[in-house]
C-alpha atoms as a PDB file:
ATOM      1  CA  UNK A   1      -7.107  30.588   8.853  1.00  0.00           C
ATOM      2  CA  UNK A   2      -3.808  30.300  10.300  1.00  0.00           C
ATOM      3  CA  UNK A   3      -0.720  28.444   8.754  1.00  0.00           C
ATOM      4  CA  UNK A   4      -0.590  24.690   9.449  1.00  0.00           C
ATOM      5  CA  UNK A   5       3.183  24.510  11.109  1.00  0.00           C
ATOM      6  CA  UNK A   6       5.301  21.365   9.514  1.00  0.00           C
ATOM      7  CA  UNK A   7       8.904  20.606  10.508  1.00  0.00           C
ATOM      8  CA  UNK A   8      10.718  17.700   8.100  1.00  0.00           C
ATOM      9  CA  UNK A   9      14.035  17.241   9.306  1.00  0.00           C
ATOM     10  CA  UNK A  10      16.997  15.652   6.723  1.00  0.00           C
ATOM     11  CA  UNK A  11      15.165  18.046   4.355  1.00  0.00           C
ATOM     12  CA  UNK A  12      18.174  18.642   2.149  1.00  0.00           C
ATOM     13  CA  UNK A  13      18.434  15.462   0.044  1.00  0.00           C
ATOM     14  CA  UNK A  14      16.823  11.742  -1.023  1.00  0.00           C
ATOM     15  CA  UNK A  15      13.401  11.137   0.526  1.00  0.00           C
ATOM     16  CA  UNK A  16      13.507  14.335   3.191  1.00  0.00           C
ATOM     17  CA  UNK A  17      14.032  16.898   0.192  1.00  0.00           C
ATOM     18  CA  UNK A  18      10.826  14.914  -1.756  1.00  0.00           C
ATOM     19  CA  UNK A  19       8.568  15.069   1.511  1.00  0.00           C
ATOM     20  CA  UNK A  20       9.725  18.550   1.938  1.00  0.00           C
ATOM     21  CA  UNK A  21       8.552  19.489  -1.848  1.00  0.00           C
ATOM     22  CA  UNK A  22       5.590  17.360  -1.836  1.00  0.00           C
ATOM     23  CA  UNK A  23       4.604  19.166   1.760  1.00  0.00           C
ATOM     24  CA  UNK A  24       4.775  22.587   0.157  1.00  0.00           C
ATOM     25  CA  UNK A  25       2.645  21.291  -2.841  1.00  0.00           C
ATOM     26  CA  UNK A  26      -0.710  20.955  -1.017  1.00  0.00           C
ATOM     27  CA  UNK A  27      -3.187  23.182  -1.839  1.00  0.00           C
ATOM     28  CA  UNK A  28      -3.508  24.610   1.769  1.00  0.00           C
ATOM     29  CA  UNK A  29      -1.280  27.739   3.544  1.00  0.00           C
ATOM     30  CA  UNK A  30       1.389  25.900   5.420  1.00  0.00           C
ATOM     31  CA  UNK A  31       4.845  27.346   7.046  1.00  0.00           C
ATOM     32  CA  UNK A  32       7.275  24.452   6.107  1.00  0.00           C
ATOM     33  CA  UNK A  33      10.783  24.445   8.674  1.00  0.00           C
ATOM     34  CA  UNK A  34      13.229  22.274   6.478  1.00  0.00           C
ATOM     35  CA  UNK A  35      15.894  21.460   8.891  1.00  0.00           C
ATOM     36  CA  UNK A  36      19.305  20.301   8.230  1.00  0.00           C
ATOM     37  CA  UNK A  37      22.696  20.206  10.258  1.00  0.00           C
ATOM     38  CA  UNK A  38      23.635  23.510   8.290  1.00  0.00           C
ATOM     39  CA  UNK A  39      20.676  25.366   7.439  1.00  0.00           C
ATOM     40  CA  UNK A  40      20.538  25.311   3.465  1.00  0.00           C
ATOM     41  CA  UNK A  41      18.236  27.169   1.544  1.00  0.00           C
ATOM     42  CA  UNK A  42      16.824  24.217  -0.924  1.00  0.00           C
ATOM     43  CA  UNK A  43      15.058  26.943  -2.949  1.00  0.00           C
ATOM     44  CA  UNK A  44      11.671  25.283  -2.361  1.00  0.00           C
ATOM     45  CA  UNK A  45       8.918  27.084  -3.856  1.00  0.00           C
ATOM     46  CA  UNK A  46       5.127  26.375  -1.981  1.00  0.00           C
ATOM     47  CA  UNK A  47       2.117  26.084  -3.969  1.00  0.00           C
ATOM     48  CA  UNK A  48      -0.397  27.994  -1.943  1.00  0.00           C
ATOM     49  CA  UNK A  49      -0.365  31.810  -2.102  1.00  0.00           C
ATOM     50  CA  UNK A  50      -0.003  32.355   1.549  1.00  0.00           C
ATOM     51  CA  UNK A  51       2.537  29.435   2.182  1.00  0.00           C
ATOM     52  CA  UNK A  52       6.247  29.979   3.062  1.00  0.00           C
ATOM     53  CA  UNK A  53       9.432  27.859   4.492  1.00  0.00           C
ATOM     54  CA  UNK A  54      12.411  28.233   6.132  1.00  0.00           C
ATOM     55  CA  UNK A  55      15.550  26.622   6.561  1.00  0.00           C
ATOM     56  CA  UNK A  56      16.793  26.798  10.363  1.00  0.00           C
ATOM     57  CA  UNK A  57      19.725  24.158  11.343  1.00  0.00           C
ATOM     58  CA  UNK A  58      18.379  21.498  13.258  1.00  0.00           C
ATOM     59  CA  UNK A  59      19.264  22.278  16.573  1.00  0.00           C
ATOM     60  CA  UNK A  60      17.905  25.931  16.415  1.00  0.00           C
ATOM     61  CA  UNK A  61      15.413  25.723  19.629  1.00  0.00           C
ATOM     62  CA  UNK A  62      11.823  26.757  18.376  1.00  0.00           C
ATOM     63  CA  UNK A  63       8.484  28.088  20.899  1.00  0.00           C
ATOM     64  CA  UNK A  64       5.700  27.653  18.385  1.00  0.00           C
ATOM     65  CA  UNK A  65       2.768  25.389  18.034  1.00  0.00           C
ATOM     66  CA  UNK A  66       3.692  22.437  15.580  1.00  0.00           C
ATOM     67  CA  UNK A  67       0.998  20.323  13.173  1.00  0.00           C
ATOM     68  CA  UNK A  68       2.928  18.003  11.855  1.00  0.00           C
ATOM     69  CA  UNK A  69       6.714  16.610  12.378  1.00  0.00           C
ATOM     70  CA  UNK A  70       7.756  14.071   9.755  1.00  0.00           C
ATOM     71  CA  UNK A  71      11.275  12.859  11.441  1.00  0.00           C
ATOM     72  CA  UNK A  72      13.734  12.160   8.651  1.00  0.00           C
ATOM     73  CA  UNK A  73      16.236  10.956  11.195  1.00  0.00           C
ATOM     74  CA  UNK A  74      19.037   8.544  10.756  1.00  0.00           C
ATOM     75  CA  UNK A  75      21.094   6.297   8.782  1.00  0.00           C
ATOM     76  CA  UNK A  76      23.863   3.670   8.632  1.00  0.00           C
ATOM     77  CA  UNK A  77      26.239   4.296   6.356  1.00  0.00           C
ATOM     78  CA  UNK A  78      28.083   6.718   8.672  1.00  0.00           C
ATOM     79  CA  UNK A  79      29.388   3.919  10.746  1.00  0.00           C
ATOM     80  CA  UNK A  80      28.811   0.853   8.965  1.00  0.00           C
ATOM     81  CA  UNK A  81      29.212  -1.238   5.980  1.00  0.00           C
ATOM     82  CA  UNK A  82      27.655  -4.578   4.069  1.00  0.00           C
ATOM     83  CA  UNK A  83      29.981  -6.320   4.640  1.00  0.00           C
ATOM     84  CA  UNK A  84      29.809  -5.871   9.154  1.00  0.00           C
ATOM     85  CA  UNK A  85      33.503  -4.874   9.297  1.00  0.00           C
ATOM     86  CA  UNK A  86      32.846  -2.108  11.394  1.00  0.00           C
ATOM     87  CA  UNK A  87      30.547  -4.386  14.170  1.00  0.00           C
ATOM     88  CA  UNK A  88      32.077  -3.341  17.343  1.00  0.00           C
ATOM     89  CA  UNK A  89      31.014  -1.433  20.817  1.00  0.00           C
ATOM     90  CA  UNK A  90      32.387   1.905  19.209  1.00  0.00           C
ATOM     91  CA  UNK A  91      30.784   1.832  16.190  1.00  0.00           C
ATOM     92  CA  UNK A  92      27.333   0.738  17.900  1.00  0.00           C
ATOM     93  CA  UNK A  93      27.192   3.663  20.236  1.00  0.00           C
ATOM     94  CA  UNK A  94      27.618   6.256  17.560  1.00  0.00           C
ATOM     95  CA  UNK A  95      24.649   4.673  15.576  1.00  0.00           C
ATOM     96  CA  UNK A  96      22.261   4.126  18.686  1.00  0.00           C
ATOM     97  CA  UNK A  97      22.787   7.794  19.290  1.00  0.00           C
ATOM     98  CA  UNK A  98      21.742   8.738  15.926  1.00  0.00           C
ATOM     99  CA  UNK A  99      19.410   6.171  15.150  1.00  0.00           C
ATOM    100  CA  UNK A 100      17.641   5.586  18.580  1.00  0.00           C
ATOM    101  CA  UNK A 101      18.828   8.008  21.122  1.00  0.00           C
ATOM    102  CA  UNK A 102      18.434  11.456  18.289  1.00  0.00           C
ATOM    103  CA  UNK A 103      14.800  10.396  17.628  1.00  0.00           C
ATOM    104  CA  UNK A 104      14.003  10.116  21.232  1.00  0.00           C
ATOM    105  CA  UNK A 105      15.813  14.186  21.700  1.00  0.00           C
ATOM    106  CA  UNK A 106      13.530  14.634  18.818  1.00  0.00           C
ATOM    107  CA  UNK A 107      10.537  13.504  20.198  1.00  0.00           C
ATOM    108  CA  UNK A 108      11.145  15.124  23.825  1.00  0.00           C
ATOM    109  CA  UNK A 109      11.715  18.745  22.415  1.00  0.00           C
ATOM    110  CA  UNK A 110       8.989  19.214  19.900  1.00  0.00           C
ATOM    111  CA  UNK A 111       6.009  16.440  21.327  1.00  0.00           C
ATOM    112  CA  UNK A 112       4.990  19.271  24.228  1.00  0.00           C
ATOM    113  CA  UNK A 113       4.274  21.648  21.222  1.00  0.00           C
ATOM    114  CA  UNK A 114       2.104  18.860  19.269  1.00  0.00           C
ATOM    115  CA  UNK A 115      -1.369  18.504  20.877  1.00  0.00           C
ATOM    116  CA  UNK A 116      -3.842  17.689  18.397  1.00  0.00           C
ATOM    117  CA  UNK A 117      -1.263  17.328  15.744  1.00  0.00           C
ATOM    118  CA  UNK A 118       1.046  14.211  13.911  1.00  0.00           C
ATOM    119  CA  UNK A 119       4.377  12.883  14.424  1.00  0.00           C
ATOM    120  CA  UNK A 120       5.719  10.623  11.983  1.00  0.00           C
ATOM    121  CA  UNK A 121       8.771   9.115  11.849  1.00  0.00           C
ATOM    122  CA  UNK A 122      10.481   7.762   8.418  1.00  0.00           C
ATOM    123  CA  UNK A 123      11.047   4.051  10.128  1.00  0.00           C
ATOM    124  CA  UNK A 124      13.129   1.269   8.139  1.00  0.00           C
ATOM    125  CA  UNK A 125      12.628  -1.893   6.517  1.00  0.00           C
ATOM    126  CA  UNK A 126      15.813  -2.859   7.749  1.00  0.00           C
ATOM    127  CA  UNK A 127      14.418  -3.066  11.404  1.00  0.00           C
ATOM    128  CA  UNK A 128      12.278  -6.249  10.235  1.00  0.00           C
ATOM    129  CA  UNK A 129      15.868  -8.232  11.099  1.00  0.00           C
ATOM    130  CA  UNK A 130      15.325  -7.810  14.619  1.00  0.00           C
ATOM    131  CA  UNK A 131      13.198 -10.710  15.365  1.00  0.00           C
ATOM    132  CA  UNK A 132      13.943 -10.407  19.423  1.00  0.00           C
ATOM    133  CA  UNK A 133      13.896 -14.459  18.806  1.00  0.00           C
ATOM    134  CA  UNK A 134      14.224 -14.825  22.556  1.00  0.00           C
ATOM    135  CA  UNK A 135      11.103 -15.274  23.864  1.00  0.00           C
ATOM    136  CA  UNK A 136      12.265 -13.191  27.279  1.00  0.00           C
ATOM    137  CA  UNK A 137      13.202 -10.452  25.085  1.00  0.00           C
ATOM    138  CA  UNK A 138      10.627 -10.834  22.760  1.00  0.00           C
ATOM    139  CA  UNK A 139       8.167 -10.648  25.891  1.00  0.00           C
ATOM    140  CA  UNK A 140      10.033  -7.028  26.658  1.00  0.00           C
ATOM    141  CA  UNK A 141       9.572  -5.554  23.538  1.00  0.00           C
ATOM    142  CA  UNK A 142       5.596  -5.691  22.695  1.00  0.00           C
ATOM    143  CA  UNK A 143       3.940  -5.632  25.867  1.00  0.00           C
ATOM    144  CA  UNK A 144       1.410  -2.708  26.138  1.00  0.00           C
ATOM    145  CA  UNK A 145       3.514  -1.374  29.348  1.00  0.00           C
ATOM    146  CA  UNK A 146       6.291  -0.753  27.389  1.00  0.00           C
ATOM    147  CA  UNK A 147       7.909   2.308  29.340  1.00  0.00           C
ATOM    148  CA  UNK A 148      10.809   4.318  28.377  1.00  0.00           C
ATOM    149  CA  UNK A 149      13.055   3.153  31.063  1.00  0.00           C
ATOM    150  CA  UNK A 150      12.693  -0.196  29.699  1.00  0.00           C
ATOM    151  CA  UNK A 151      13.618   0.380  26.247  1.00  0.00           C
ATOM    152  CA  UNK A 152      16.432   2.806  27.228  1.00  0.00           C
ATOM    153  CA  UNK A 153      17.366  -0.627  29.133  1.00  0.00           C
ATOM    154  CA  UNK A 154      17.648  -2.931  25.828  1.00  0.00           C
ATOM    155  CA  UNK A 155      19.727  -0.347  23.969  1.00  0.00           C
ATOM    156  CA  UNK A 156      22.068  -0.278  26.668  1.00  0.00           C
ATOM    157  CA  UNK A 157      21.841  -4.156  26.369  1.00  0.00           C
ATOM    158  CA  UNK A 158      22.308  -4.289  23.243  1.00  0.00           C
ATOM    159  CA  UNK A 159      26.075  -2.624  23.523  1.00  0.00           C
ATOM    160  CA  UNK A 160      26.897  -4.748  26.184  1.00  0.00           C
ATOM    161  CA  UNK A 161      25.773  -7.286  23.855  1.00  0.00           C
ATOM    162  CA  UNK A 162      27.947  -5.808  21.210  1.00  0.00           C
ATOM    163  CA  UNK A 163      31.343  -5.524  23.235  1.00  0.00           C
ATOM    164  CA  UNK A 164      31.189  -9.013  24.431  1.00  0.00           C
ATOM    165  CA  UNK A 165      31.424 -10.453  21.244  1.00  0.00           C
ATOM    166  CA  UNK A 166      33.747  -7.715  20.015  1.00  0.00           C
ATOM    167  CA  UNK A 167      35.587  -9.437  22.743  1.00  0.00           C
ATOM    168  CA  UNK A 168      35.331 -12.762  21.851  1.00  0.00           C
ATOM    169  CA  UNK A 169      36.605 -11.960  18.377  1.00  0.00           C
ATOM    170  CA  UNK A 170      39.573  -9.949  20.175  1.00  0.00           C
ATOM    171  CA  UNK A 171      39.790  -7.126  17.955  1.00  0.00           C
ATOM    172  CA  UNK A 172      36.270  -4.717  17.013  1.00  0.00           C
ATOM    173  CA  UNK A 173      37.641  -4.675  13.194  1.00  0.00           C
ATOM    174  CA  UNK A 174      36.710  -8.602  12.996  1.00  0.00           C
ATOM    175  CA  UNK A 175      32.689  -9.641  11.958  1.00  0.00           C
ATOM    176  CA  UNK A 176      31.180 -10.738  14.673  1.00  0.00           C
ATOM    177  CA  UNK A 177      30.382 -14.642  14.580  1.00  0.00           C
ATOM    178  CA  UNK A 178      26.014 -14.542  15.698  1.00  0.00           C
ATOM    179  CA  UNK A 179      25.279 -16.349  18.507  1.00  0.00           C
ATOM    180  CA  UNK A 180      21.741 -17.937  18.455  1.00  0.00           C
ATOM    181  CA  UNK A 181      19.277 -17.264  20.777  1.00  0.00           C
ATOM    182  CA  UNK A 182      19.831 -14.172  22.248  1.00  0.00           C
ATOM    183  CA  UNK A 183      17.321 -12.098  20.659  1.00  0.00           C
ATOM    184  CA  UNK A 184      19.719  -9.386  19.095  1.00  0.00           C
ATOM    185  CA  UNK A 185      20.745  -9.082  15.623  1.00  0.00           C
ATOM    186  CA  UNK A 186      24.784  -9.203  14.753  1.00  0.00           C
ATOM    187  CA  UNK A 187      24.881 -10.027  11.299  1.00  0.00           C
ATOM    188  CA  UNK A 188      23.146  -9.493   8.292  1.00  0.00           C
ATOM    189  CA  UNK A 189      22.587  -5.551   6.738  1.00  0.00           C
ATOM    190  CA  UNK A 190      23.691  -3.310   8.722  1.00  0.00           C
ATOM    191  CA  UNK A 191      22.540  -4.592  12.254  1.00  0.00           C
ATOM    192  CA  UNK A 192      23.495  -2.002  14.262  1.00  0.00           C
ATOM    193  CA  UNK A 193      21.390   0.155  12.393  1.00  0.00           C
ATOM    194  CA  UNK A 194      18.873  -1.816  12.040  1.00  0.00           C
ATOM    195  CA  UNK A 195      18.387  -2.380  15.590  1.00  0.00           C
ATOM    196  CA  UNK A 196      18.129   1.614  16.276  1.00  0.00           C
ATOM    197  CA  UNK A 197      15.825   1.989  13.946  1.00  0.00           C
ATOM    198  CA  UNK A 198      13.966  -1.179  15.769  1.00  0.00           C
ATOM    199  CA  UNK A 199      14.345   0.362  18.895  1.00  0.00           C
ATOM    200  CA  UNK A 200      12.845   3.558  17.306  1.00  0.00           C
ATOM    201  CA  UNK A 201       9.904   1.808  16.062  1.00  0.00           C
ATOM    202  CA  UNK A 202       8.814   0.886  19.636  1.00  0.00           C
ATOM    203  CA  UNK A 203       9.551   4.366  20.842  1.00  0.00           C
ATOM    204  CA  UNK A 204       6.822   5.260  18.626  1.00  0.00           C
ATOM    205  CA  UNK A 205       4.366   3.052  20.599  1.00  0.00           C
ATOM    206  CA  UNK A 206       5.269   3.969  24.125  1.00  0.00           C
ATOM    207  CA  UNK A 207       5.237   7.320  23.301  1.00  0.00           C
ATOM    208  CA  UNK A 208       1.709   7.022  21.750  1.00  0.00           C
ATOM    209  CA  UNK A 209       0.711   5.929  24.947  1.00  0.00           C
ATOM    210  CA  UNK A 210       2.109   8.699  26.684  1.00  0.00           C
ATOM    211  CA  UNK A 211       0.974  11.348  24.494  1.00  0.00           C
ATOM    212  CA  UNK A 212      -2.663  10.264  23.406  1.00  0.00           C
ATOM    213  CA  UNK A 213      -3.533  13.704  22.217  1.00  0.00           C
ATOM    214  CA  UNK A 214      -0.987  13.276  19.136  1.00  0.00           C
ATOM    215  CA  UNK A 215      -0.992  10.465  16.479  1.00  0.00           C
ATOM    216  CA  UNK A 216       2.355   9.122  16.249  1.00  0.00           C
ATOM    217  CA  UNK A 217       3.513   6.930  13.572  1.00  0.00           C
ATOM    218  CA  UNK A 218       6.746   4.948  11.992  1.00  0.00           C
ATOM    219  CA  UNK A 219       5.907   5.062   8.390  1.00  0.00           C
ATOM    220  CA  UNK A 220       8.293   2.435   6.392  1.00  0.00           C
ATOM    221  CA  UNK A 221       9.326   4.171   2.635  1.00  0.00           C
ATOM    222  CA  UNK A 222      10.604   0.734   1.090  1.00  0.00           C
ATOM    223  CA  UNK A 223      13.953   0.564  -1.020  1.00  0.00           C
ATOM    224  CA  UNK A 224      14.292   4.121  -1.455  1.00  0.00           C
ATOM    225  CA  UNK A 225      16.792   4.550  -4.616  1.00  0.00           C
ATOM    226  CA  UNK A 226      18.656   6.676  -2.570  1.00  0.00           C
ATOM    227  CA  UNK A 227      22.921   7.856  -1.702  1.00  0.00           C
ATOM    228  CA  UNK A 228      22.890   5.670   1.293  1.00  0.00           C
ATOM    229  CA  UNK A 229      21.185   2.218  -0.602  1.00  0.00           C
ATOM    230  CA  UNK A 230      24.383  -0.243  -1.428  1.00  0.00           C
ATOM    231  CA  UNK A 231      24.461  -0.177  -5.405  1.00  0.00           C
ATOM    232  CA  UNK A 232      24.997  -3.766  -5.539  1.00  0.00           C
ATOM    233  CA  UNK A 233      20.910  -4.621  -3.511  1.00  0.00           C
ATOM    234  CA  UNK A 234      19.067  -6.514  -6.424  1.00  0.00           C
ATOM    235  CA  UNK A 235      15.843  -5.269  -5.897  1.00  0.00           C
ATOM    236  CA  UNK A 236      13.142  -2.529  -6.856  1.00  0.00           C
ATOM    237  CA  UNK A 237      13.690   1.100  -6.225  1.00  0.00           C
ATOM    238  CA  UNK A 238      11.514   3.763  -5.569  1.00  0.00           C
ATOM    239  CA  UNK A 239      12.145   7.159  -5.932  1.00  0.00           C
ATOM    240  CA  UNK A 240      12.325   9.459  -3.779  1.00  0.00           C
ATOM    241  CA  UNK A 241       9.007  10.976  -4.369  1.00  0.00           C
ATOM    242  CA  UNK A 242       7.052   7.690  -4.220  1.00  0.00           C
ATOM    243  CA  UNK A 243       8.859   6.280  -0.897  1.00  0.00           C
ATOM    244  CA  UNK A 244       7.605   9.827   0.395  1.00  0.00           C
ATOM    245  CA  UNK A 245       3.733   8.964  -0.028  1.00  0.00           C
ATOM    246  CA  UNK A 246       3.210   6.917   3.033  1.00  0.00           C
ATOM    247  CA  UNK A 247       5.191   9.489   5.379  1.00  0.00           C
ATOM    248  CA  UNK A 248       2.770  12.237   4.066  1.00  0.00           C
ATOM    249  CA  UNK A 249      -0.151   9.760   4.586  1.00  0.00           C
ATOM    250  CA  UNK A 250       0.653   8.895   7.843  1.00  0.00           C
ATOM    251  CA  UNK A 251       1.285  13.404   8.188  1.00  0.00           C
ATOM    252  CA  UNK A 252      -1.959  14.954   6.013  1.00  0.00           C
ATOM    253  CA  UNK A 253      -4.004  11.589   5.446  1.00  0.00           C
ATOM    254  CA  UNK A 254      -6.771   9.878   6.308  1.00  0.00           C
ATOM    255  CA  UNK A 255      -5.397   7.175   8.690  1.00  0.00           C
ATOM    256  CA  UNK A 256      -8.928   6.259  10.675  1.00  0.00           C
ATOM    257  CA  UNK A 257      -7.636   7.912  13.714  1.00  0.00           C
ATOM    258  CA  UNK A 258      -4.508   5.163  14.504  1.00  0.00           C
ATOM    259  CA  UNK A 259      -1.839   5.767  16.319  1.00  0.00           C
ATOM    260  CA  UNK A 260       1.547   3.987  17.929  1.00  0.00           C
ATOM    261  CA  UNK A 261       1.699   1.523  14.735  1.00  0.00           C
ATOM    262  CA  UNK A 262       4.351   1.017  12.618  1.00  0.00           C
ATOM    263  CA  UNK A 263       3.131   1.894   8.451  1.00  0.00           C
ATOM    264  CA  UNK A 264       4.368  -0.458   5.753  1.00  0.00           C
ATOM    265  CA  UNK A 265       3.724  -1.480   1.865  1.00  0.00           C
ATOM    266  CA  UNK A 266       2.581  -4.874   0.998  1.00  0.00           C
ATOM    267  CA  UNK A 267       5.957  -5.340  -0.315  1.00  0.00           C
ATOM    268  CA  UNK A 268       9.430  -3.355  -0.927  1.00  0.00           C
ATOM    269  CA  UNK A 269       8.228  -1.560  -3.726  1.00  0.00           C
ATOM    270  CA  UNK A 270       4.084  -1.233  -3.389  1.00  0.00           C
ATOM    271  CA  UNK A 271       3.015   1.759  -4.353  1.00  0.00           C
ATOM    272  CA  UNK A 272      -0.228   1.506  -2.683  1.00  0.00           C
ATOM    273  CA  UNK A 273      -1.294   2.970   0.446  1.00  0.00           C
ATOM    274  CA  UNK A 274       0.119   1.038   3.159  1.00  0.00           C
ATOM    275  CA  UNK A 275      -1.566  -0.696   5.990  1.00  0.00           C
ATOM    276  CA  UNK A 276      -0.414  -1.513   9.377  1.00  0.00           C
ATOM    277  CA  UNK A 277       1.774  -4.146  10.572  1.00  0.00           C
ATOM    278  CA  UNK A 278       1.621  -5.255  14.450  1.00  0.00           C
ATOM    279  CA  UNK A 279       3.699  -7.800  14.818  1.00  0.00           C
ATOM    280  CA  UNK A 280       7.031  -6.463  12.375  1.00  0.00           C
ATOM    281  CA  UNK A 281       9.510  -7.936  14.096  1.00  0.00           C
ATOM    282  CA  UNK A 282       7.920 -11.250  13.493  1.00  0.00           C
ATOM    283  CA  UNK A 283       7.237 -10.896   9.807  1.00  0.00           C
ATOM    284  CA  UNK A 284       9.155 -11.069   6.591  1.00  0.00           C
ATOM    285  CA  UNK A 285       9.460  -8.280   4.301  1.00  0.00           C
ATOM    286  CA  UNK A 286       8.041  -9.503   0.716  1.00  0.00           C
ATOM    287  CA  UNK A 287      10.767  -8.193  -1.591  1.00  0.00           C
ATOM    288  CA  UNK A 288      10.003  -6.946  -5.250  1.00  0.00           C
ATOM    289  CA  UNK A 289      13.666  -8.133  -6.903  1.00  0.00           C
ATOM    290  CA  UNK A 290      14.433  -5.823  -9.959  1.00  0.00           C
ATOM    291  CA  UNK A 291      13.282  -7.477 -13.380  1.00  0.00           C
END
């Protein structure tokens, strides 16, 4: 029996580095590809006899059949702050790029390689801001002909978006005042990341669509005690290790055959098995406060 082939990027810390360990603990031969920006050997050590891993840097170019790809992709802290004092058109580009536009690259160089195996990517709560509360963007966002053209559309909206209120506060450093009705998010936690990672979660269902042969999945960890979590967030953590589980359910589990949805908890903190949630962007996330 041949190795099952499993790529987590972000391996080398926080949730990535527990899906990564927790991968290699399965009691079947796997060959786990870690991948980081630099390469580093995280001295994981596989369970199974005839497993193995490797480190390459994550834009090493690979020409090998791939299982499963758990995409540990993004983040917000790089370019913004609780507190929206970096809201601006320069800010929002760099974070689209990483948080939208790097899980799309993702997705187009390693989906060709997938057939018959599982993509999941490690979505955010965060993204359950974006309400698209105008109805005509609303009416964009979850039809079932949901292309790619059209989403690469909204996140070029959504800078334009960005820039003109930049504008009308007449200097980027400035929060943003919202302006209702538009449909896109400008205040609250980080909303420029949360609207990649929104954007992100409906890449997952066009490209579903698109690739039928491969179940695709955003998987939701909850409050993941984590380096990029602000300190000062009152509610429940989870470790690293148990905001993992429903990535690696969505990867190795039993998951009835579902594909294109986005994976959450019941709440922030449920440790149970997740279910899926169609209509996220119109829900509220049920938050377990700390005790």
């Amino acid at each position: 029996m041949s190795n099952k082939v499993v790529i987590v990027t972000g391996s080398n810390g926080g949730i990535g580095k527990a899906i990564a360990k927790q991968t290699l603990a399965r009691n079947e031969p796997i060959t786990l590809l870690a991948t980081s920006r630099q390469g580093l050997d995280l001295g994981l050590i596989p369970h199974h006899p005839e497993s193995k891993v490797d480190y390459p840097k994550l834009d090493e170019r690979f020409a090998l059949r791939v299982d499963v790809m758990i995409l540990n992709a993004g983040g917000g802290k790089f370019f913004e702050d609780g507190a929206n004092s970096t809201f601006g058109p320069v800010a929002a580009v760099k974070s689209l790029d990483l948080n939208y536009y790097g899980v799309r690259r993702m997705m187009d160089a390693f989906l060709p390689y997938m057939q018959g195996g599982r993509l999941v990517l490690v979505t955010s709560g965060a993204s359950w801001q974006v309400k698209f509360d105008n109805k005509a963007l609303y009416d964009r966002a979850f039809p079932p002909t949901l292309d790619r053209s059209e989403l690469d559309q909204m996140a070029k909206e959504y800078i334009v978006r960005v820039t003109y209120l930049a504008l009308l506060t007449h200097q980027e450093s400035t929060r943003a005042p919202e302006r209702k009705g538009t449909g896109w998010l400008h205040t609250g936690y980080m909303p420029m990341y949360s609207t990649g990672k929104a954007l992100s979660n409906l890449l997952v269902a066009v490209e579903a669509r698109s690739h039928p042969d491969v179940l695709i999945s955003a998987a939701c960890p909850g409050v993941v005690n984590s380096d990029g979590l602000p300190k000062a967030m009152p509610w429940k953590h989870k470790t690293p290790e148990q905001g993992s589980q429903l990535p690696l359910t969505c990867a190795f589990g039993d998951i009835g055959g579902v594909s294109g949805k986005y994976w959450s908890g019941r709440s922030s903190a449920d440790l149970g098995p997740g279910v899926v949630v169609d209509d996220w962007a119109g829900k509220e996330i049920i938050w377990d406060n700390e005790i």
